[in-house]
Every structure is written in C-alpha cells, then in structure tokens.
N, C-alpha and C. Protein backbone atom coordinates (compact mmCIF):
# COMPACT_ATOMS: atom_id res chain seq x y z
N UNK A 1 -13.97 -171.40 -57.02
CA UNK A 1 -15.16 -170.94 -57.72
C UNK A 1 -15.22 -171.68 -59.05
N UNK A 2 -16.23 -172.15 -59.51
CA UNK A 2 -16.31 -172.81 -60.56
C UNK A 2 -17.09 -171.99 -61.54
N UNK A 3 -16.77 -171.48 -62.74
CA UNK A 3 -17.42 -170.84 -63.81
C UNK A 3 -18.36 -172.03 -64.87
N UNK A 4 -19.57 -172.16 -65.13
CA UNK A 4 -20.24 -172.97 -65.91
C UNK A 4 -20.85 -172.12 -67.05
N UNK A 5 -20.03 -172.53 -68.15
CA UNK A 5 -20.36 -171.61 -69.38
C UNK A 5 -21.61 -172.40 -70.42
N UNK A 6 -22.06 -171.75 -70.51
CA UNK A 6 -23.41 -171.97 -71.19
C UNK A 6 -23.44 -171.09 -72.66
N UNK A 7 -22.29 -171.50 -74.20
CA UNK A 7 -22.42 -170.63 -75.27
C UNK A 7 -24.00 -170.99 -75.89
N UNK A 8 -24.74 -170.12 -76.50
CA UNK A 8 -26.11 -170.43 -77.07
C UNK A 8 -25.88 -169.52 -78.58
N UNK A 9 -26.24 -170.13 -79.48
CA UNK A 9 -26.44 -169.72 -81.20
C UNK A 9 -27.73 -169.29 -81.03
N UNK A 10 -28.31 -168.42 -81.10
CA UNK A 10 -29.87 -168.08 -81.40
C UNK A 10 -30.33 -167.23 -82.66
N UNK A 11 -31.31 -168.58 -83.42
CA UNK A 11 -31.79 -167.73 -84.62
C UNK A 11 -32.28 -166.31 -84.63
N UNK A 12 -32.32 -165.32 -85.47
CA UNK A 12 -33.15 -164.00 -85.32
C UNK A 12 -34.36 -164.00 -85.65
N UNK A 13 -35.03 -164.95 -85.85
CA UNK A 13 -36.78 -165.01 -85.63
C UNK A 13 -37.12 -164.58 -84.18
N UNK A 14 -36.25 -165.72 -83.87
CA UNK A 14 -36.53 -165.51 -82.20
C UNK A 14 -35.66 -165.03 -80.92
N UNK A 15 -34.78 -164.36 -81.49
CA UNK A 15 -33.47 -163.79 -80.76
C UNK A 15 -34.02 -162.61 -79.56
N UNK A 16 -35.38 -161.85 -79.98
CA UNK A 16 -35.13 -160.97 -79.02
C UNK A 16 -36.29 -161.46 -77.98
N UNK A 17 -37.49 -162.73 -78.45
CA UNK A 17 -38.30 -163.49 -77.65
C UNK A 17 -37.08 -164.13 -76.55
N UNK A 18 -36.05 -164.93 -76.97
CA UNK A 18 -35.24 -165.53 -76.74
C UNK A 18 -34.28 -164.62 -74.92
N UNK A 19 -33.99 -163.34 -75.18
CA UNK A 19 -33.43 -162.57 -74.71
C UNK A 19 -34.05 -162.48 -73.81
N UNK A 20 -35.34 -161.47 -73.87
CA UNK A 20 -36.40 -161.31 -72.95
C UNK A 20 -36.52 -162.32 -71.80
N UNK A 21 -36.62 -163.91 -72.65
CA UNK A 21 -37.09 -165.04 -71.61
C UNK A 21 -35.91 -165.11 -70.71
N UNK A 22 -34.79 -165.23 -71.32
CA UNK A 22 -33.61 -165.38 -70.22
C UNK A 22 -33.28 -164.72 -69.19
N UNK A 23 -33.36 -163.28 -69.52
CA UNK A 23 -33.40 -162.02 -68.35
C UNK A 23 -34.44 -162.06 -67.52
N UNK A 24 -35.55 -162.64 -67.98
CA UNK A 24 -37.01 -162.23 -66.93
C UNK A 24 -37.03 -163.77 -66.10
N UNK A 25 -37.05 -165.03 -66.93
CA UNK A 25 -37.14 -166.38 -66.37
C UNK A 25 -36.04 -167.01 -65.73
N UNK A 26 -35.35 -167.60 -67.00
CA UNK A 26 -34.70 -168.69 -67.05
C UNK A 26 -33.40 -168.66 -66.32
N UNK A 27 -32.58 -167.56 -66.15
CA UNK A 27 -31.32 -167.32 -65.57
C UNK A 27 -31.77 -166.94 -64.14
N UNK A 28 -33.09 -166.34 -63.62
CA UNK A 28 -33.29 -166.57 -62.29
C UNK A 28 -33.80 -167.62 -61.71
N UNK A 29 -34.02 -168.86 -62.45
CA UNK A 29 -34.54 -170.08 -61.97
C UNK A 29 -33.27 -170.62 -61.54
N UNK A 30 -32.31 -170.16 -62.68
CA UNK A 30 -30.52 -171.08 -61.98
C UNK A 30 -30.58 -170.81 -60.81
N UNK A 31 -30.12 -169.11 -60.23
CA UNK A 31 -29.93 -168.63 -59.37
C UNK A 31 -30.53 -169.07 -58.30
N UNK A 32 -32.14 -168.85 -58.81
CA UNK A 32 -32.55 -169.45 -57.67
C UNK A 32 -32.77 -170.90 -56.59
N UNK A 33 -31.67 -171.77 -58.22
CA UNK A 33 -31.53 -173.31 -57.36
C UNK A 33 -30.90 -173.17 -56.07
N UNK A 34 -30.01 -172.04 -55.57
CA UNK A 34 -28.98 -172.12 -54.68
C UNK A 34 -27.96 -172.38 -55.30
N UNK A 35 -27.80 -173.37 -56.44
CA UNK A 35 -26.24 -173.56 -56.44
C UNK A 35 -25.58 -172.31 -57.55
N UNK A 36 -26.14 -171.18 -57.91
CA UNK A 36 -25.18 -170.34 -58.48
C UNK A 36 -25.07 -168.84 -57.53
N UNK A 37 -24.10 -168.25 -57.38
CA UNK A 37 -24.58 -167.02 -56.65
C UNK A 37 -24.62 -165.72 -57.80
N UNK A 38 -24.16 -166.13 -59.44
CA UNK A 38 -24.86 -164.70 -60.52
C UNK A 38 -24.23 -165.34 -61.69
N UNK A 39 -24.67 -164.56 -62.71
CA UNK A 39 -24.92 -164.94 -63.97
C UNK A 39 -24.35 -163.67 -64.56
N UNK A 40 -23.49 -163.98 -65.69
CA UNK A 40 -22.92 -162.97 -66.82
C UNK A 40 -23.23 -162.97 -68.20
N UNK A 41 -23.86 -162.20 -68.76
CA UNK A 41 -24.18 -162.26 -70.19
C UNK A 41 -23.70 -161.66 -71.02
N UNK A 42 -23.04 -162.24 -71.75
CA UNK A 42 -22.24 -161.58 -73.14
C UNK A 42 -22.67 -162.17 -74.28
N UNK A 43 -22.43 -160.90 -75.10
CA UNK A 43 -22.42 -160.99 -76.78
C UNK A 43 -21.40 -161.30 -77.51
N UNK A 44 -21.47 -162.42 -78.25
CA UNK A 44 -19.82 -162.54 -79.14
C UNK A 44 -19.86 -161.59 -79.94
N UNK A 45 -18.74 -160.68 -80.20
CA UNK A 45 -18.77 -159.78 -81.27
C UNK A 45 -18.15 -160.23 -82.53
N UNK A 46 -18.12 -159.67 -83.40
CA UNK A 46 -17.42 -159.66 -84.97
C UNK A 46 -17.69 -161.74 -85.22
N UNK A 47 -19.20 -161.39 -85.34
CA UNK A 47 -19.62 -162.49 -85.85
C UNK A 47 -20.75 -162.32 -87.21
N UNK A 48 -20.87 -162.94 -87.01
CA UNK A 48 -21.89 -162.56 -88.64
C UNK A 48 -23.00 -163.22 -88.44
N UNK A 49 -24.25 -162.68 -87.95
CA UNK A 49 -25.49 -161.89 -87.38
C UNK A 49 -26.41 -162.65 -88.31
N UNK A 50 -25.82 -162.61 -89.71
CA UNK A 50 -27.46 -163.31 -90.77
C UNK A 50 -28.03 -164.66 -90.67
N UNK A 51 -26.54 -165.94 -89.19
CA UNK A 51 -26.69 -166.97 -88.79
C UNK A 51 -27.33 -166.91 -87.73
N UNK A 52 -27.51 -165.71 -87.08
CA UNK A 52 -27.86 -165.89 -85.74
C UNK A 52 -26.82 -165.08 -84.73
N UNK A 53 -27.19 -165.18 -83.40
CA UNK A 53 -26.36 -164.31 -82.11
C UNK A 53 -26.02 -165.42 -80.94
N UNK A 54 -24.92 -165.25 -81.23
CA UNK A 54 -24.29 -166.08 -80.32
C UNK A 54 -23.95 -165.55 -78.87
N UNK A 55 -24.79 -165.99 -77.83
CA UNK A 55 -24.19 -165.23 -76.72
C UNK A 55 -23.48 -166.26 -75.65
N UNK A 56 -22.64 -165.68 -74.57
CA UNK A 56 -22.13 -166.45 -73.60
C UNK A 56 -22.75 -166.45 -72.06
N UNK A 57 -23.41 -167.37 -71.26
CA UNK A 57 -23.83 -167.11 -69.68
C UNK A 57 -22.92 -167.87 -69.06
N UNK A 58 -22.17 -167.00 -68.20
CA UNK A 58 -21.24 -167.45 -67.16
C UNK A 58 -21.92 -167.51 -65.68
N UNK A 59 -22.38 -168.63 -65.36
CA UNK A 59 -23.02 -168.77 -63.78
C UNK A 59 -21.59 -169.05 -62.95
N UNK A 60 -21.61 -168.45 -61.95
CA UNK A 60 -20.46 -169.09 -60.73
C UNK A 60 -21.47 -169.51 -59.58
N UNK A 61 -20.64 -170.88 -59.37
CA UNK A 61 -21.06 -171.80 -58.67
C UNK A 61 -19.87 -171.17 -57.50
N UNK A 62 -20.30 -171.98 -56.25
CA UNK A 62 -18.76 -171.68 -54.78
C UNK A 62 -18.94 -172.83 -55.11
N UNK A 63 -18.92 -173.91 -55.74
CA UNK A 63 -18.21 -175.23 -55.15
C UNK A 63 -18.37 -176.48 -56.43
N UNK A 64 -17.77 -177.12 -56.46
CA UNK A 64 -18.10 -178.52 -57.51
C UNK A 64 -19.27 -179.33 -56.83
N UNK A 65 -19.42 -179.65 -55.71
CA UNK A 65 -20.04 -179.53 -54.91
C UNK A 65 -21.85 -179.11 -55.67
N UNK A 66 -21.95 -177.92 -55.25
CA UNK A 66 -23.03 -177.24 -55.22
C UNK A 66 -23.16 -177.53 -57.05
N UNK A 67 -22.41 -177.26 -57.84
CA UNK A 67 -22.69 -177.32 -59.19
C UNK A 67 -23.16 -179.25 -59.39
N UNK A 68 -22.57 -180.21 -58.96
CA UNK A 68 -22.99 -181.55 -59.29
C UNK A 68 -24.61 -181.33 -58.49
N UNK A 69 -24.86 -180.67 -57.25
CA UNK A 69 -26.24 -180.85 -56.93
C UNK A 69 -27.14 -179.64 -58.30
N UNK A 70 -26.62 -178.68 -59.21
CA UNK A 70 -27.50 -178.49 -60.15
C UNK A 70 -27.93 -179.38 -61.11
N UNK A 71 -26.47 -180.16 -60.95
CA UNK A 71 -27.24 -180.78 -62.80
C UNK A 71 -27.81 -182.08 -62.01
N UNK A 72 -27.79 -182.68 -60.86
CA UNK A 72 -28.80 -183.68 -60.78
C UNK A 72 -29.90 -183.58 -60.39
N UNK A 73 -30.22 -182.26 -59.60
CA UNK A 73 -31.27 -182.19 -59.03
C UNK A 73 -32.25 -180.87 -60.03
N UNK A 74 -31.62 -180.18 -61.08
CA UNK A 74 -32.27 -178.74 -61.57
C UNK A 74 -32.20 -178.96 -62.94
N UNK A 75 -31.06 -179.29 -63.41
CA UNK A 75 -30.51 -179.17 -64.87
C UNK A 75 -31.41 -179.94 -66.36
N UNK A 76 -32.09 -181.14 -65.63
CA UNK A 76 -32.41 -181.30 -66.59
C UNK A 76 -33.68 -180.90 -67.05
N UNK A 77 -34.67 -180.62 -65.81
CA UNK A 77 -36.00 -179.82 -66.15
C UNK A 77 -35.81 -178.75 -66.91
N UNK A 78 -34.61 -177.84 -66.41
CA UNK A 78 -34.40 -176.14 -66.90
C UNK A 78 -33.78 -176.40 -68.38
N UNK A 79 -33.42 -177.44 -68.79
CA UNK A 79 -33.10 -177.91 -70.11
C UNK A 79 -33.55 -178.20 -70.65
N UNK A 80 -34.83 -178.92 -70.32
CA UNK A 80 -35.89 -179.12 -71.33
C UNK A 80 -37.09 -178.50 -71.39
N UNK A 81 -37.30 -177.31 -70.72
CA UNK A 81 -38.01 -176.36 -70.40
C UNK A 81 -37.40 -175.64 -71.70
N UNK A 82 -36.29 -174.70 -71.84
CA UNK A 82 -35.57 -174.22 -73.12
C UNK A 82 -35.28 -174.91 -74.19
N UNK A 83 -35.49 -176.17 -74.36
CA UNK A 83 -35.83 -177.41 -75.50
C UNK A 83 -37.23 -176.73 -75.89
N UNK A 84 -37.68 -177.34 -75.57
CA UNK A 84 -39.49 -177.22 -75.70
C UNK A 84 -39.86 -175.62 -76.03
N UNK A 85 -39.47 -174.19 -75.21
CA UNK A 85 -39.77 -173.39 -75.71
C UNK A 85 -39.14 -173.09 -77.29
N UNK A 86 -37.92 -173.06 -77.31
CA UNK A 86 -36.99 -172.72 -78.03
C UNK A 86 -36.35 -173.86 -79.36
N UNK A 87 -36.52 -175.10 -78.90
CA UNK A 87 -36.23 -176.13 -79.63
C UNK A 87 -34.71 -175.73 -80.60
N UNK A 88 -34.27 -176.42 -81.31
CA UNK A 88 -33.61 -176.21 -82.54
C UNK A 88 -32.70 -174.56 -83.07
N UNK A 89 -33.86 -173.73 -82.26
CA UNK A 89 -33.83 -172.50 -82.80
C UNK A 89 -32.55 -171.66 -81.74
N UNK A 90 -32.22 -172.11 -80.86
CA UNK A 90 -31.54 -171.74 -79.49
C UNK A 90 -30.40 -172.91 -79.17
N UNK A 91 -29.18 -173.35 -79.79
CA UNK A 91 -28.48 -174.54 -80.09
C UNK A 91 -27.17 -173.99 -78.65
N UNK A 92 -27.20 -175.00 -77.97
CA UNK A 92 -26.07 -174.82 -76.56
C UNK A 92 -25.15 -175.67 -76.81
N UNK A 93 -24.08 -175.47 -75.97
CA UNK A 93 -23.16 -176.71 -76.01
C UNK A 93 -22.47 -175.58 -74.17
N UNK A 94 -21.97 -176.51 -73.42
CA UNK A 94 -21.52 -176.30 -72.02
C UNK A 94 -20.23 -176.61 -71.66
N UNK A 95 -19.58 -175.73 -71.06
CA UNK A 95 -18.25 -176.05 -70.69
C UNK A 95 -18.31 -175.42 -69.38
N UNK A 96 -16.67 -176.53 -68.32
CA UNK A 96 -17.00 -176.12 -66.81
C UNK A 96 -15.79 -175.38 -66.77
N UNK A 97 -15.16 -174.61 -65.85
CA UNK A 97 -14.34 -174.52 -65.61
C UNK A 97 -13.82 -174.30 -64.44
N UNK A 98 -12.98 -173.47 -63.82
CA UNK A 98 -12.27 -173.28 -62.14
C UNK A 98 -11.63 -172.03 -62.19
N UNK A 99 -11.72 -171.83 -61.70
CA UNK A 99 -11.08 -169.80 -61.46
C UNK A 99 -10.19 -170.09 -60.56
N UNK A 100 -8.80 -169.76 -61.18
CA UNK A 100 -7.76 -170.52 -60.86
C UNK A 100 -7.41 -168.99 -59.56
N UNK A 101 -7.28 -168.14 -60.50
CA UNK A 101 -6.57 -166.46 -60.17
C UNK A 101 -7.68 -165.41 -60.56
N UNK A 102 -7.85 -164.57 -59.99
CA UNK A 102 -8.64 -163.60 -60.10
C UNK A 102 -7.84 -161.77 -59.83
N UNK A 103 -7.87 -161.38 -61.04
CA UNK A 103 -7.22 -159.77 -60.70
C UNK A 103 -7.96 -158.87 -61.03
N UNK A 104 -7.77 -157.98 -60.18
CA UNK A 104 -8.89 -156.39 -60.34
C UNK A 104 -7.86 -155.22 -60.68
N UNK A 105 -8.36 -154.03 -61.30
CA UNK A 105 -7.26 -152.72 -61.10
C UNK A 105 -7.74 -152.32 -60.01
C-alpha cells in the first residue's frame, strides 16, 4: 500500500472556503481517478493558527503502479485546478511513502 501525503498551509481568509472545496470536490476527484481507494484528513495541532492551518491528506494508493498512473494521467490538471482556485493562499509540498506494517487493537 502506498500512502501519498499531501501537507497544505492554508491562509484564514480562506481556510474554511478552502475546507468546504476539499470535502465536497477535490478529494473525490482523486478517488475518483481509480488510483486511490480513501483519503484521511488531519489537523496539525499545537501550531500557531495567526499563520494559517496546516492540514495533512493521506490518499492510499494499492500499488506504485496505480499511483505513477495518477500523477501522469490526473495530477497535474487536479494541481492546477487548486493553483488557480487557491493560488499562493493554499502552499503544498508531497511526500510518498509504503506501509511497511500495519497494527490494530
């Protein structure tokens, strides 16, 4: 399973426009490429809020595979789709990773 982390800084002008779009649009357009099967959204806590809200989206991909067919075939429209709405104001940076072990209680 491959985890594709997506951290985003979002100003508070537009933090809760910002929110809205992701839950209603933008995180079901991933999904709906095929190559993710869900999406996790977190809040960084004990940050300091007067810069902005930093949140984390964890998509899992099943395969390296399926994730190289997002970013050549999806990634860069859905990136500049959130450029263009959001510009400047919504700052990403992406990291991949691999789910090595997985434990439940």
């Amino acid at each position: 399973m491959i985890v594709y982390n997506v951290t985003v800084k979002v100003d508070l002008d537009i933090h809760e426009e910002w929110k809205h779009w992701m839950r209603q649009s933008h995180i079901q357009a991933l999904i709906e490429t095929g190559c993710f099967t869900s999406c996790r959204m977190s809040k960084l806590l004990a940050q300091n809020e007067d810069e902005g809200i930093t949140y984390s989206l964890q998509y899992l991909s099943p395969s390296m595979k399926k994730f190289h067919q997002y970013q050549a075939q999806f990634a860069p429209a859905l990136r500049k789709e959130h450029h263009e709405k959001f510009g400047e104001k919504a700052v990403s940076f992406r990291t991949m990773m691999e789910v090595v072990d997985e434990f439940h209680s």
